[in-house]
C-alpha atoms as a PDB file:
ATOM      1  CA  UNK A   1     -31.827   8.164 -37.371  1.00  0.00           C
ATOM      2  CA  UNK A   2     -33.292   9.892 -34.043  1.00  0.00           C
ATOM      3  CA  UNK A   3     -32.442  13.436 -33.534  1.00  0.00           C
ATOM      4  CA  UNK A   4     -32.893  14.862 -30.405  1.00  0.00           C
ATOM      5  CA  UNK A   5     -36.442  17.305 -29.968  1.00  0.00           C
ATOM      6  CA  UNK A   6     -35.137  19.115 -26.936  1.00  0.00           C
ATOM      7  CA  UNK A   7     -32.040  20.802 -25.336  1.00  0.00           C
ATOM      8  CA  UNK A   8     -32.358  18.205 -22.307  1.00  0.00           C
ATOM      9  CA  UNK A   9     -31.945  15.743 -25.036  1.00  0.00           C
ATOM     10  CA  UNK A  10     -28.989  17.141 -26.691  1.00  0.00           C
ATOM     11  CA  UNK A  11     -27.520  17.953 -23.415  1.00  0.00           C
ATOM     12  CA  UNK A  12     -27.589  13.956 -22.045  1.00  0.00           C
ATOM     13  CA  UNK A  13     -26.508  12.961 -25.606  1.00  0.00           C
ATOM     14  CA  UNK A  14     -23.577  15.069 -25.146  1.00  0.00           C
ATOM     15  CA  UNK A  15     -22.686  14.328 -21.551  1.00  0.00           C
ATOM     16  CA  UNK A  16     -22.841  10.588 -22.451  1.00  0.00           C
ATOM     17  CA  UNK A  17     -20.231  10.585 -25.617  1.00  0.00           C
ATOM     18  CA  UNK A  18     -18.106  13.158 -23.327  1.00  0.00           C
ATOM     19  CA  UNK A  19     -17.321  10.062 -20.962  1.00  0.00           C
ATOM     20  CA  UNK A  20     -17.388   7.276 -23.024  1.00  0.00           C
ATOM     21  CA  UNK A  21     -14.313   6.729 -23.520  1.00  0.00           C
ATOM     22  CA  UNK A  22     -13.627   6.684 -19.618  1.00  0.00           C
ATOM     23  CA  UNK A  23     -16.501   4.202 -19.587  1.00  0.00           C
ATOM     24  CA  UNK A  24     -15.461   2.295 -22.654  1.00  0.00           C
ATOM     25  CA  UNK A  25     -11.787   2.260 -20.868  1.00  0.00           C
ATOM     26  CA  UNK A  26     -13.207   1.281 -17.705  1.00  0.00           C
ATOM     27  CA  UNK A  27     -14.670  -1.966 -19.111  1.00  0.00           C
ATOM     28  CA  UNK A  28     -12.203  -3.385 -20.917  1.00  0.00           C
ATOM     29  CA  UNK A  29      -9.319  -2.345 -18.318  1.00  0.00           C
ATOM     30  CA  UNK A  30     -11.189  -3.193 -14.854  1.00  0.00           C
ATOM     31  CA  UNK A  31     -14.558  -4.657 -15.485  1.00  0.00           C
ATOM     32  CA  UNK A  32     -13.847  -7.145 -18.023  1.00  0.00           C
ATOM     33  CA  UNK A  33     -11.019  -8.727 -16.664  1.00  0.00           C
ATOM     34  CA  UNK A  34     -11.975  -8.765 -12.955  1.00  0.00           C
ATOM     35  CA  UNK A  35     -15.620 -10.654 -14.359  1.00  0.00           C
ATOM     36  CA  UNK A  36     -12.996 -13.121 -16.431  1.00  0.00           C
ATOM     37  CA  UNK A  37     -10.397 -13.736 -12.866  1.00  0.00           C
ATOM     38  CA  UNK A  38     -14.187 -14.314 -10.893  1.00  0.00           C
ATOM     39  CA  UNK A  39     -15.171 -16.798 -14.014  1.00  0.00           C
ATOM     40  CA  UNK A  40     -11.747 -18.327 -13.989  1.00  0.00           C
ATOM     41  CA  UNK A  41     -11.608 -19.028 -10.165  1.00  0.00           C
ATOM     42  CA  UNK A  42     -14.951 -21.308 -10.453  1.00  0.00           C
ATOM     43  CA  UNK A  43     -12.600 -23.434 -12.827  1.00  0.00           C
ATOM     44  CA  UNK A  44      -9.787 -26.020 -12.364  1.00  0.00           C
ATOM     45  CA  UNK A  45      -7.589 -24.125 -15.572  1.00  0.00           C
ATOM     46  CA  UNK A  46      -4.104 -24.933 -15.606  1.00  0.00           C
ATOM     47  CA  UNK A  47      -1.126 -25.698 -17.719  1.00  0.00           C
ATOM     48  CA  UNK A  48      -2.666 -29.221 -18.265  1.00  0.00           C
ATOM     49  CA  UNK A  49      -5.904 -28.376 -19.428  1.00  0.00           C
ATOM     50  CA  UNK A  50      -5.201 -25.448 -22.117  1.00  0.00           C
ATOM     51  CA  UNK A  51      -5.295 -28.137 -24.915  1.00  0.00           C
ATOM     52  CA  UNK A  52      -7.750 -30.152 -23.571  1.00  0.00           C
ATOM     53  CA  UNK A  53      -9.774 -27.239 -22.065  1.00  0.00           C
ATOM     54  CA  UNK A  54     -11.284 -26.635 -18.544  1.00  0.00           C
ATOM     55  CA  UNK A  55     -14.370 -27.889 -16.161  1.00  0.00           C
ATOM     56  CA  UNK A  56     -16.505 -25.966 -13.938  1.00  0.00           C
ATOM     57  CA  UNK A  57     -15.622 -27.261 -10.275  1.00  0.00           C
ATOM     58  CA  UNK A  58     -17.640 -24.796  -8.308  1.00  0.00           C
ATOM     59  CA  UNK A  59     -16.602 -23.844  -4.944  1.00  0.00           C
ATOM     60  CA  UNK A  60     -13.758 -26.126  -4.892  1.00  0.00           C
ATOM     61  CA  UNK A  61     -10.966 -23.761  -5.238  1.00  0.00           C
ATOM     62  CA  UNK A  62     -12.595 -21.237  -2.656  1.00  0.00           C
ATOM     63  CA  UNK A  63     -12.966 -24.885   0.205  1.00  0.00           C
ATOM     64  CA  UNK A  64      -9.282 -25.618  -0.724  1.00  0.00           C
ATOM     65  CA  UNK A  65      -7.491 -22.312   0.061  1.00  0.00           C
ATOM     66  CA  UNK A  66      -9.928 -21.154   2.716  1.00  0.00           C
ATOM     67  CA  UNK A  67      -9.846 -24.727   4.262  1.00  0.00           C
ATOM     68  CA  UNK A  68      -6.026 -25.098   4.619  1.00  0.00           C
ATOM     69  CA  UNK A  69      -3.561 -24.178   7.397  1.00  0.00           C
ATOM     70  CA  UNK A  70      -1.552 -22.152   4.652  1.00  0.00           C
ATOM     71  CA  UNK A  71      -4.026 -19.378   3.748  1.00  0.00           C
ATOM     72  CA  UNK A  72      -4.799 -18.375   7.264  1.00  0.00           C
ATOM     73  CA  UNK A  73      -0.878 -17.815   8.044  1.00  0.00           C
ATOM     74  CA  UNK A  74      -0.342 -15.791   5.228  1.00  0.00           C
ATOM     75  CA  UNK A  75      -3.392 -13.291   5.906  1.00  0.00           C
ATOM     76  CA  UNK A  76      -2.196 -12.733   9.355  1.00  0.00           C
ATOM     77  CA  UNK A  77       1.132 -12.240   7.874  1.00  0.00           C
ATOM     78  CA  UNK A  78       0.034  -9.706   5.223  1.00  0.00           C
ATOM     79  CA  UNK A  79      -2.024  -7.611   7.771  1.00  0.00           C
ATOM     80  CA  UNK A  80       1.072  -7.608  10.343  1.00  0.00           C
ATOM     81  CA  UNK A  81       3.493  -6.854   7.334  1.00  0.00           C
ATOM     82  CA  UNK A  82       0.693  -4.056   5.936  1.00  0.00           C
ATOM     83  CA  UNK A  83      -0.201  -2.661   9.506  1.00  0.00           C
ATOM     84  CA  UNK A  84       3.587  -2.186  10.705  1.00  0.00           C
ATOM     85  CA  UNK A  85       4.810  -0.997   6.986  1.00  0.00           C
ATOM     86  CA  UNK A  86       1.755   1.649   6.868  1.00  0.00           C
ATOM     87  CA  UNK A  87       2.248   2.463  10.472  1.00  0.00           C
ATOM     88  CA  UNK A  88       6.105   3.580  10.550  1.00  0.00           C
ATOM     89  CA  UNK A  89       5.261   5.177   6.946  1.00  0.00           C
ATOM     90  CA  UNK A  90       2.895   7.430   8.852  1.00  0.00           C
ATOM     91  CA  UNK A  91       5.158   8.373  12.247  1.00  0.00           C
ATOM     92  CA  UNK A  92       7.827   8.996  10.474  1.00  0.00           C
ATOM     93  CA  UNK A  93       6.481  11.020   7.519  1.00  0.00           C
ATOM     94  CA  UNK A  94       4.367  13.148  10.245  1.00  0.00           C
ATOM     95  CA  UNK A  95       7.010  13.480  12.112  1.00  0.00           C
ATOM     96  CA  UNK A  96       9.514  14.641   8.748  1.00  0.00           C
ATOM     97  CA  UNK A  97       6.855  16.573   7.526  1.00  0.00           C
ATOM     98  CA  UNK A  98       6.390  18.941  10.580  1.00  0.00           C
ATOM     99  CA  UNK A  99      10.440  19.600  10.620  1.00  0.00           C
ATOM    100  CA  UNK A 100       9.857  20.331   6.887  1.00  0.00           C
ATOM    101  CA  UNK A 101       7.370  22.710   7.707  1.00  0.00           C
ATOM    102  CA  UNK A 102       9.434  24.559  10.398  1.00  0.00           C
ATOM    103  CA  UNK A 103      11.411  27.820   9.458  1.00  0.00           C
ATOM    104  CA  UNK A 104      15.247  25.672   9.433  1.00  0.00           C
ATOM    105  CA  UNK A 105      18.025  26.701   7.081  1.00  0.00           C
ATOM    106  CA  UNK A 106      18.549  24.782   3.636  1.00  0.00           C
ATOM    107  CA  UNK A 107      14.971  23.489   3.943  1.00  0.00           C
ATOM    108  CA  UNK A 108      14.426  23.744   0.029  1.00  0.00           C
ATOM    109  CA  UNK A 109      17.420  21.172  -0.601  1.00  0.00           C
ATOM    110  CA  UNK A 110      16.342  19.157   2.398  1.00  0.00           C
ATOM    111  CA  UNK A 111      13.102  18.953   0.700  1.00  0.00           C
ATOM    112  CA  UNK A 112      14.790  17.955  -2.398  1.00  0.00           C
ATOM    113  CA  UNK A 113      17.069  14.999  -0.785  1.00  0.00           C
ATOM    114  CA  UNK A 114      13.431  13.732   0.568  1.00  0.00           C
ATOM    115  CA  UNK A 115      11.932  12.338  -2.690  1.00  0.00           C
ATOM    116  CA  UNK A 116      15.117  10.260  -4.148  1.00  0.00           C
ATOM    117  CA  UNK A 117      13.478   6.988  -2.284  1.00  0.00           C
ATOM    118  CA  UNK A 118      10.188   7.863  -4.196  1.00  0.00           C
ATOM    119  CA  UNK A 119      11.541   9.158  -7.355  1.00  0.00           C
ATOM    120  CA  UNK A 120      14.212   6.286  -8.232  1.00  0.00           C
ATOM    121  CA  UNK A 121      12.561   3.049  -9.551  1.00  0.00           C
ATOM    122  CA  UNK A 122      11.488   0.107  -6.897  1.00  0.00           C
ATOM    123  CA  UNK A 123      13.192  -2.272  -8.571  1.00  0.00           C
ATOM    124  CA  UNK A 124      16.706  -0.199  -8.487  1.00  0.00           C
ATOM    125  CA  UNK A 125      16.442   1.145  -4.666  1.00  0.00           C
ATOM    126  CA  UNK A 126      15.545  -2.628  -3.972  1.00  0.00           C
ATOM    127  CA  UNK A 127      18.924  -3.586  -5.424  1.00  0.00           C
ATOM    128  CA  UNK A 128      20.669  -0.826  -3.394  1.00  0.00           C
ATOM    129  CA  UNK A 129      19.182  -2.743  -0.146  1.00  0.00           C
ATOM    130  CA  UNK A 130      19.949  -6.253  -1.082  1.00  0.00           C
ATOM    131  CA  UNK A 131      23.542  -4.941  -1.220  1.00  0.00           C
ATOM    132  CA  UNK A 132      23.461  -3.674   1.901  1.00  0.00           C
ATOM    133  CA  UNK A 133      21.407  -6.755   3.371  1.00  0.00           C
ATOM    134  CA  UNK A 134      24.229  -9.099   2.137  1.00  0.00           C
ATOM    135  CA  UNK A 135      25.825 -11.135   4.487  1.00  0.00           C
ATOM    136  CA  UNK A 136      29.422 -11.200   3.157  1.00  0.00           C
ATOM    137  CA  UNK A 137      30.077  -7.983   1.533  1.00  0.00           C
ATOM    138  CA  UNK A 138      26.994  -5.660   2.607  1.00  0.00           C
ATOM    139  CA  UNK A 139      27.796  -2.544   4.763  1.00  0.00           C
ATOM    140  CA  UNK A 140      24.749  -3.302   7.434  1.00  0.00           C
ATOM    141  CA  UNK A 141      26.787  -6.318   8.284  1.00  0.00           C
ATOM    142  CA  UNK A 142      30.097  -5.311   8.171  1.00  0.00           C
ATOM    143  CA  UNK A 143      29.330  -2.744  10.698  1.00  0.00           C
ATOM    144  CA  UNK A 144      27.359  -4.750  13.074  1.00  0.00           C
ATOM    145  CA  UNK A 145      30.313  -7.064  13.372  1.00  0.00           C
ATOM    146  CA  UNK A 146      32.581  -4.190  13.376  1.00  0.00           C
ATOM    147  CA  UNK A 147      30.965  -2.802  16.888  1.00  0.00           C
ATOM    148  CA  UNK A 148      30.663  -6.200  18.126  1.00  0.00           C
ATOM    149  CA  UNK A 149      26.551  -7.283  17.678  1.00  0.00           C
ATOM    150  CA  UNK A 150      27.684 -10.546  15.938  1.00  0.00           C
ATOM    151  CA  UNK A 151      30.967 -12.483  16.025  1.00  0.00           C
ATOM    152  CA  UNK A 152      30.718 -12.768  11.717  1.00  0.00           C
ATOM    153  CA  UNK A 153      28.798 -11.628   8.736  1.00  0.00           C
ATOM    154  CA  UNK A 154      25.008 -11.993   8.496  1.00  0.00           C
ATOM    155  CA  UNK A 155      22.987 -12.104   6.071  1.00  0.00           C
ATOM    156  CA  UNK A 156      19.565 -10.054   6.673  1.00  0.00           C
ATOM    157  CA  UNK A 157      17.854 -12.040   4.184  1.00  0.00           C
ATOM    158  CA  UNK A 158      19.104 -15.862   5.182  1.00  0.00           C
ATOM    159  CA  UNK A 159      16.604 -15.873   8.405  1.00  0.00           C
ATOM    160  CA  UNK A 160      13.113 -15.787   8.708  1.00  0.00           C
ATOM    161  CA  UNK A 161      12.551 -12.613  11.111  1.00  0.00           C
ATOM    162  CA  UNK A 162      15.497 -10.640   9.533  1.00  0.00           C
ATOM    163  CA  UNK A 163      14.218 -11.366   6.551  1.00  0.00           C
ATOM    164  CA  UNK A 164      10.915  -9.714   7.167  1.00  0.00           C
ATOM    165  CA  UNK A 165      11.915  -7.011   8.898  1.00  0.00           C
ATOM    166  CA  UNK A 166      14.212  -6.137   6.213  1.00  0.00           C
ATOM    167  CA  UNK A 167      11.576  -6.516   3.894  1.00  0.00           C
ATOM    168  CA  UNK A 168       9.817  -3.657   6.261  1.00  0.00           C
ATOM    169  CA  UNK A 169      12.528  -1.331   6.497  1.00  0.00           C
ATOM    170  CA  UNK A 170      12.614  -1.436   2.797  1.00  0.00           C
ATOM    171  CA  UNK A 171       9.133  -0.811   2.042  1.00  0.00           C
ATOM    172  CA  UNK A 172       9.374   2.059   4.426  1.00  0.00           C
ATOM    173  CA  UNK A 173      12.216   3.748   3.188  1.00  0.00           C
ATOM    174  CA  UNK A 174      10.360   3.634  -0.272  1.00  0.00           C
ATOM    175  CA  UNK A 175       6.635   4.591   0.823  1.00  0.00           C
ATOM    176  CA  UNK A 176       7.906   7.170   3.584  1.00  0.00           C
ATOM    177  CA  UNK A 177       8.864  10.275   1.146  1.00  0.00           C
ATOM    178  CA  UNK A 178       5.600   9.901  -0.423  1.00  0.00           C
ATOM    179  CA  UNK A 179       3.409  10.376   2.938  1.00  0.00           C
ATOM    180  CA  UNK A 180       5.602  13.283   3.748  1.00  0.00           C
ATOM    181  CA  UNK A 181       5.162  15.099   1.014  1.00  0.00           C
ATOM    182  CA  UNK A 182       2.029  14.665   0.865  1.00  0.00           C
ATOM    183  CA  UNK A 183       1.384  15.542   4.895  1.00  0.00           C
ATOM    184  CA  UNK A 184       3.883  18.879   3.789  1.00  0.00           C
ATOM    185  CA  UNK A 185       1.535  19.841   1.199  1.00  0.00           C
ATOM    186  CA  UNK A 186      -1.383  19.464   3.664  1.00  0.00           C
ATOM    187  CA  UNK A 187       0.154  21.195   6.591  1.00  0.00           C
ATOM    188  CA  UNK A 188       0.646  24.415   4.405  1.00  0.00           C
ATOM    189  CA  UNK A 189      -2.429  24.720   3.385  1.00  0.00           C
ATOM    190  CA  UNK A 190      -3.661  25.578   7.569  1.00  0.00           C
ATOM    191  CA  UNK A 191      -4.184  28.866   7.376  1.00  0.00           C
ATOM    192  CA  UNK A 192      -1.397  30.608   9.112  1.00  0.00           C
ATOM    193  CA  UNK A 193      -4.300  33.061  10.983  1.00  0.00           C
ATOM    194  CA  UNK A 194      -4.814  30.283  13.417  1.00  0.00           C
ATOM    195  CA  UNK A 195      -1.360  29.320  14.695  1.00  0.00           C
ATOM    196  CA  UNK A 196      -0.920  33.617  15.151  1.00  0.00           C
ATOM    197  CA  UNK A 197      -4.256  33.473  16.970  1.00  0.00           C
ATOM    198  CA  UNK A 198      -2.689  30.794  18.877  1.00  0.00           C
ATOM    199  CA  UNK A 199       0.416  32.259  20.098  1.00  0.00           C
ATOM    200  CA  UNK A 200      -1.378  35.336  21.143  1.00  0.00           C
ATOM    201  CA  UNK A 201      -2.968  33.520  23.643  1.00  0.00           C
ATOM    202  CA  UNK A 202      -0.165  31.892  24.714  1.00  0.00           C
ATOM    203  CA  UNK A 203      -0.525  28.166  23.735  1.00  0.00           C
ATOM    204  CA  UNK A 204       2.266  25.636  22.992  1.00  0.00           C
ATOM    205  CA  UNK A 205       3.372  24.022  20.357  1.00  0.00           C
ATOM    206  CA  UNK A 206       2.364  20.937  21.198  1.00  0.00           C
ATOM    207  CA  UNK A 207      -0.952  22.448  21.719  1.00  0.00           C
ATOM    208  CA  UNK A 208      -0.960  23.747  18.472  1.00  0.00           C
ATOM    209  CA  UNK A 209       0.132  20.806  16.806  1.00  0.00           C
ATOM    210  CA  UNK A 210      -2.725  18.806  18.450  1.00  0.00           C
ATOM    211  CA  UNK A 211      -5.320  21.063  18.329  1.00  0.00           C
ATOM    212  CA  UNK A 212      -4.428  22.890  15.423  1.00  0.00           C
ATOM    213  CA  UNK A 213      -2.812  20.859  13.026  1.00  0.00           C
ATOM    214  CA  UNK A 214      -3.875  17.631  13.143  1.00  0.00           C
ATOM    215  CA  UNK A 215      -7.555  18.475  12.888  1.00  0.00           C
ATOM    216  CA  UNK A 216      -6.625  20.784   9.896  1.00  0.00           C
ATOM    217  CA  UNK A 217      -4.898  17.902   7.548  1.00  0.00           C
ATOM    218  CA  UNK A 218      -7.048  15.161   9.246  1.00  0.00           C
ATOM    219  CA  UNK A 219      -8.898  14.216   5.566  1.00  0.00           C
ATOM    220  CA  UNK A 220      -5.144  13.957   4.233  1.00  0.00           C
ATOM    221  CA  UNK A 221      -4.012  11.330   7.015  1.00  0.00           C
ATOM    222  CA  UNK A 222      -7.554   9.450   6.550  1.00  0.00           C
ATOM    223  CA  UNK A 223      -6.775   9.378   2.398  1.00  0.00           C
ATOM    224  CA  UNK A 224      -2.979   8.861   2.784  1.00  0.00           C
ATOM    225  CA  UNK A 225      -3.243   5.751   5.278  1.00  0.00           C
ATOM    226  CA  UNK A 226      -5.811   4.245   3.052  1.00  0.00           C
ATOM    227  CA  UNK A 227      -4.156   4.327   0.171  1.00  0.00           C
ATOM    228  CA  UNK A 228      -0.754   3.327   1.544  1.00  0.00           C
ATOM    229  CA  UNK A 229      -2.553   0.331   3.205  1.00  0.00           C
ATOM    230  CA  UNK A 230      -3.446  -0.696   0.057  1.00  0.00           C
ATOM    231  CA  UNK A 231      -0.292  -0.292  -1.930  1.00  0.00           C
ATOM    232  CA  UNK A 232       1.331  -1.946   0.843  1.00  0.00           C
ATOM    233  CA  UNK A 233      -0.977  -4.967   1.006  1.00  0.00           C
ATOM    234  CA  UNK A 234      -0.304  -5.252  -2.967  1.00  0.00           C
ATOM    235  CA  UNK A 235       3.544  -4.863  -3.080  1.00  0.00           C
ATOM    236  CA  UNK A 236       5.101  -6.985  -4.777  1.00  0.00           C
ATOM    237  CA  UNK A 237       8.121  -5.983  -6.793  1.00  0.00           C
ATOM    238  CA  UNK A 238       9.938  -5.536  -2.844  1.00  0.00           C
ATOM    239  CA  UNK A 239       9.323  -8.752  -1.627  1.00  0.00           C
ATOM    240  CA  UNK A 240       9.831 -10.234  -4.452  1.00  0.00           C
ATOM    241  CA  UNK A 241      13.379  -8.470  -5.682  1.00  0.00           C
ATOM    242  CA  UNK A 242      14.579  -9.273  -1.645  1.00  0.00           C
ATOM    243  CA  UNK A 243      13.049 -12.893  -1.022  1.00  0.00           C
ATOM    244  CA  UNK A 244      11.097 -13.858  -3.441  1.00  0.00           C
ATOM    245  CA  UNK A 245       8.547 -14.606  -0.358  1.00  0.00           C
ATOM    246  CA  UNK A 246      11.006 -16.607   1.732  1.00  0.00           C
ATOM    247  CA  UNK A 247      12.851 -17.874   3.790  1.00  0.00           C
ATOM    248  CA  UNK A 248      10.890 -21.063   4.241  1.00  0.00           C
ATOM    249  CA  UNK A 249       7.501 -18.186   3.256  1.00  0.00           C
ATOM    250  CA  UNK A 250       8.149 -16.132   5.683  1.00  0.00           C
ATOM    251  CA  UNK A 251       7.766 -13.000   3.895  1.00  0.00           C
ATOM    252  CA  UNK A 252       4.963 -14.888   1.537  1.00  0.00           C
ATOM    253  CA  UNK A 253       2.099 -12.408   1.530  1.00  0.00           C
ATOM    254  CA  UNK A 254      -1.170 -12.966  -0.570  1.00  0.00           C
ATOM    255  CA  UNK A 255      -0.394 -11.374  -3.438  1.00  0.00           C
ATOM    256  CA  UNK A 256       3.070 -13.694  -3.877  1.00  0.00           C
ATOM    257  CA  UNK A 257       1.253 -16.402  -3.104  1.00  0.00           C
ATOM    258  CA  UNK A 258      -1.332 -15.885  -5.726  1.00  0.00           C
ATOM    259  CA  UNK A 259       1.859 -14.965  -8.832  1.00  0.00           C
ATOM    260  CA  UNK A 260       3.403 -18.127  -7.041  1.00  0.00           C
ATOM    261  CA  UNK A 261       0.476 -20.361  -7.603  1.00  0.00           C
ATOM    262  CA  UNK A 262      -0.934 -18.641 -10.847  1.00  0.00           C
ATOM    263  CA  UNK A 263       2.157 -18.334 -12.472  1.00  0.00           C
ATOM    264  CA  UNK A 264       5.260 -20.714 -10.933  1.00  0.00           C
ATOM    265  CA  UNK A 265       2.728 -23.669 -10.140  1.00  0.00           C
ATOM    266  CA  UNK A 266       0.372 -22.776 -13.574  1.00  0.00           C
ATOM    267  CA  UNK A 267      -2.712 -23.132 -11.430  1.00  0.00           C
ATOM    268  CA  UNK A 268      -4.646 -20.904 -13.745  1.00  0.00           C
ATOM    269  CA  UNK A 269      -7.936 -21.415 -11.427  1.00  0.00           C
ATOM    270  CA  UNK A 270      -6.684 -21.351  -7.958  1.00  0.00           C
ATOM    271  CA  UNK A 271      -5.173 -18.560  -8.703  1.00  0.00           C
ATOM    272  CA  UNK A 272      -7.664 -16.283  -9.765  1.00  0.00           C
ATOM    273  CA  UNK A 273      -9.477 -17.424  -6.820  1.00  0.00           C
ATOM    274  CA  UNK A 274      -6.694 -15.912  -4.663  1.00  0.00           C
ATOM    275  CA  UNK A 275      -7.056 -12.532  -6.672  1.00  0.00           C
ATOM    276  CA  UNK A 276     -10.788 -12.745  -5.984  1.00  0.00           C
ATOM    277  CA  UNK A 277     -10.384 -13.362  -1.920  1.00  0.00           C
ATOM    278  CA  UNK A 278      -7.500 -10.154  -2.296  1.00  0.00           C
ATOM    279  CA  UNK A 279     -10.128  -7.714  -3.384  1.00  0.00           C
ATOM    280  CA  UNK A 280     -12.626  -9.131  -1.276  1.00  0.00           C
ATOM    281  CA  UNK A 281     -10.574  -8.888   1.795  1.00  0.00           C
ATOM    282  CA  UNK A 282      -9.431  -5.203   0.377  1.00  0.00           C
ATOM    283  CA  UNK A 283     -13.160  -4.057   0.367  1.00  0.00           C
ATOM    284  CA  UNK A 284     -13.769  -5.277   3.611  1.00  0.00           C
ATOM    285  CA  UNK A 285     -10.999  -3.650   5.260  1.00  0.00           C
ATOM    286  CA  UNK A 286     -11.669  -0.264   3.527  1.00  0.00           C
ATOM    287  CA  UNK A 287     -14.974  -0.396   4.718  1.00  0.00           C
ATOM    288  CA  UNK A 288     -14.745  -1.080   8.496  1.00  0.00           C
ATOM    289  CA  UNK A 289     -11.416   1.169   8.409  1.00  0.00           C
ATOM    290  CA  UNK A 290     -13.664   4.130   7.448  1.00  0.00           C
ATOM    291  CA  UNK A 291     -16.094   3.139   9.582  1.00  0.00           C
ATOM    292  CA  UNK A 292     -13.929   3.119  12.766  1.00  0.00           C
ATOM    293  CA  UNK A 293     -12.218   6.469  11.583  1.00  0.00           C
ATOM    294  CA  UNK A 294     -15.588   7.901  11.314  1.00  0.00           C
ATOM    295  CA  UNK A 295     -16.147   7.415  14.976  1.00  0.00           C
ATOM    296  CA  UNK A 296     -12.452   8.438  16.320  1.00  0.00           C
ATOM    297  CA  UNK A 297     -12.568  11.391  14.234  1.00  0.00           C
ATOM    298  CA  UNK A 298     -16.377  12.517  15.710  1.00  0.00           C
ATOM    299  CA  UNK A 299     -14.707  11.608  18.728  1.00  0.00           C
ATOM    300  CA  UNK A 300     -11.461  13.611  19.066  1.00  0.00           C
ATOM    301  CA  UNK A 301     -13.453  16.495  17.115  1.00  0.00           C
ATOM    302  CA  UNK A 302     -12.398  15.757  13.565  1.00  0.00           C
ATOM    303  CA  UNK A 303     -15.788  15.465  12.563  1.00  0.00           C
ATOM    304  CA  UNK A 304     -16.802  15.949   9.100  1.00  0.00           C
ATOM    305  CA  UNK A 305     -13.509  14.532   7.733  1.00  0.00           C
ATOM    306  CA  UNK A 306     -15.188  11.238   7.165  1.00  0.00           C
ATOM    307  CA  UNK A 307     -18.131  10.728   5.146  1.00  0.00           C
END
């Protein structure tokens, strides 16, 4: 059995059974089965051919989705539906999070009634709206007709626009708390030193906010709009609870058109290559969206909160 001659030795031997369990995790959670959706996607796997088993097709799933009129719609739709979600999520929890930080009255409780949206499961606050989004008995229509918008109930979720705007609000009332919080956290972390340097010399708050504030929790809008762009390009359970992707697809993003045709239409392989294309369009959006904040933040004088 070898035994280590030297501390170095001992040292690495350690380090290395210290994280592999992370590593061993890492395989069989991530690794493994995003090799096994890449193998599966080169396949033509579906209900039909579990008994009788499978054939290599090549790049025939990859010409079929990326060749059709279908899959080109429904990117554009899940960027507009991730850039408008992930951009209100980010006004408005600035915008909460700076009255937060302010000296008002009550502002530990109105802290408190800011995480409920976060805090109660998806699946029940997406209930709550598709109560209110009904046509016949929900309160958003009721009052609409009340103060005269429309002559008789409407349902939210019957048409194609309402539908996806709904489908917006919702995801924003959900992912909004979250991005406050987290820009709350951020903003008292400035060191108070500079806004009392600031006021000395006289400047405004707007000044302050600008040239203060906003430079100061920079990294934490960089991380926070990342990672909500992502979440927000992978939601499903809102979507899906609301519209299940329609009316007639238009709230159909990629990731309910890959469950739809993995698991409704069984097509194993063509859906797997729809996972594949999701991360692949994921990594390339992460990459050129740090690239381009690199350059605003070197621009406006954030630099250094982009590496």
């Amino acid at each position: 059995m070898f035994k280590p001659k030297t501390k170095a030795q001992t040292t690495t031997l350690f380090a290395w059974a210290l994280i592999s369990p992370a590593a061993i995790y890492m395989l069989l959670i991530v690794v493994w089965p995003l090799v096994e959706t890449f193998r599966l996607s080169f396949t033509n796997s579906n209900i039909g051919t579990l008994i009788e088993g499978y054939d290599y097709i090549g790049w025939a799933n990859y010409e079929k989705a990326l060749g059709g009129r279908k899959f080109p719609a429904i990117v554009n739709r899940t960027f507009y539906w991730m850039f408008l979600s992930v951009g209100l999520k980010m006004i408005l929890g600035l915008i909460g999070a700076t009255l937060l930080a302010s000296n008002i009255r009550a502002r530990g409780v109105i802290r408190a009634l800011v995480m409920p949206p976060w805090i109660i499961p998806i699946a029940i606050g997406c209930f709550g709206w598709l109560w209110l989004y009904n046509g016949h008995f929900g309160l958003l229509s009721n009052f609409i007709e009340m103060v005269g918008i429309t002559d008789g109930p409407f349902s939210f979720l019957a048409y194609k626009k309402s539908a996806f705007y709904s489908a917006v609000v919702t995801d924003v009332w959900i992912g909004t708390p979250m991005v406050t919080l987290f820009f709350l956290a951020a903003m008292q972390g400035v060191p108070r030193d500079l806004y009392e340097a600031a006021y000395v010399d006289g400047a405004s708050r707007w000044y302050r906010f600008r040239r203060i504030t906003m430079p100061q929790i920079m990294p934490t809008v960089i991380t926070m709009a990342l990672l909500s762009a992502i979440w927000t390009f992978n939601s499903f359970e809102i979507i899906w609870i609301l519209t299940e992707g329609g009316p007639r697809g238009a709230t159909t993003t990629l990731i309910i058109d890959t469950f739809k045709t993995a698991i409704f239409s069984y097509k194993f392989g063509a859906g797997a290559t729809r996972a594949v294309l999701v991360v692949l369009i994921l990594s390339v959006f992460s990459l050129i969206y740090l690239a381009v904040l690199g350059r605003v933040s070197k621009k406006f004088g954030y630099a250094g909160v982009v590496k």
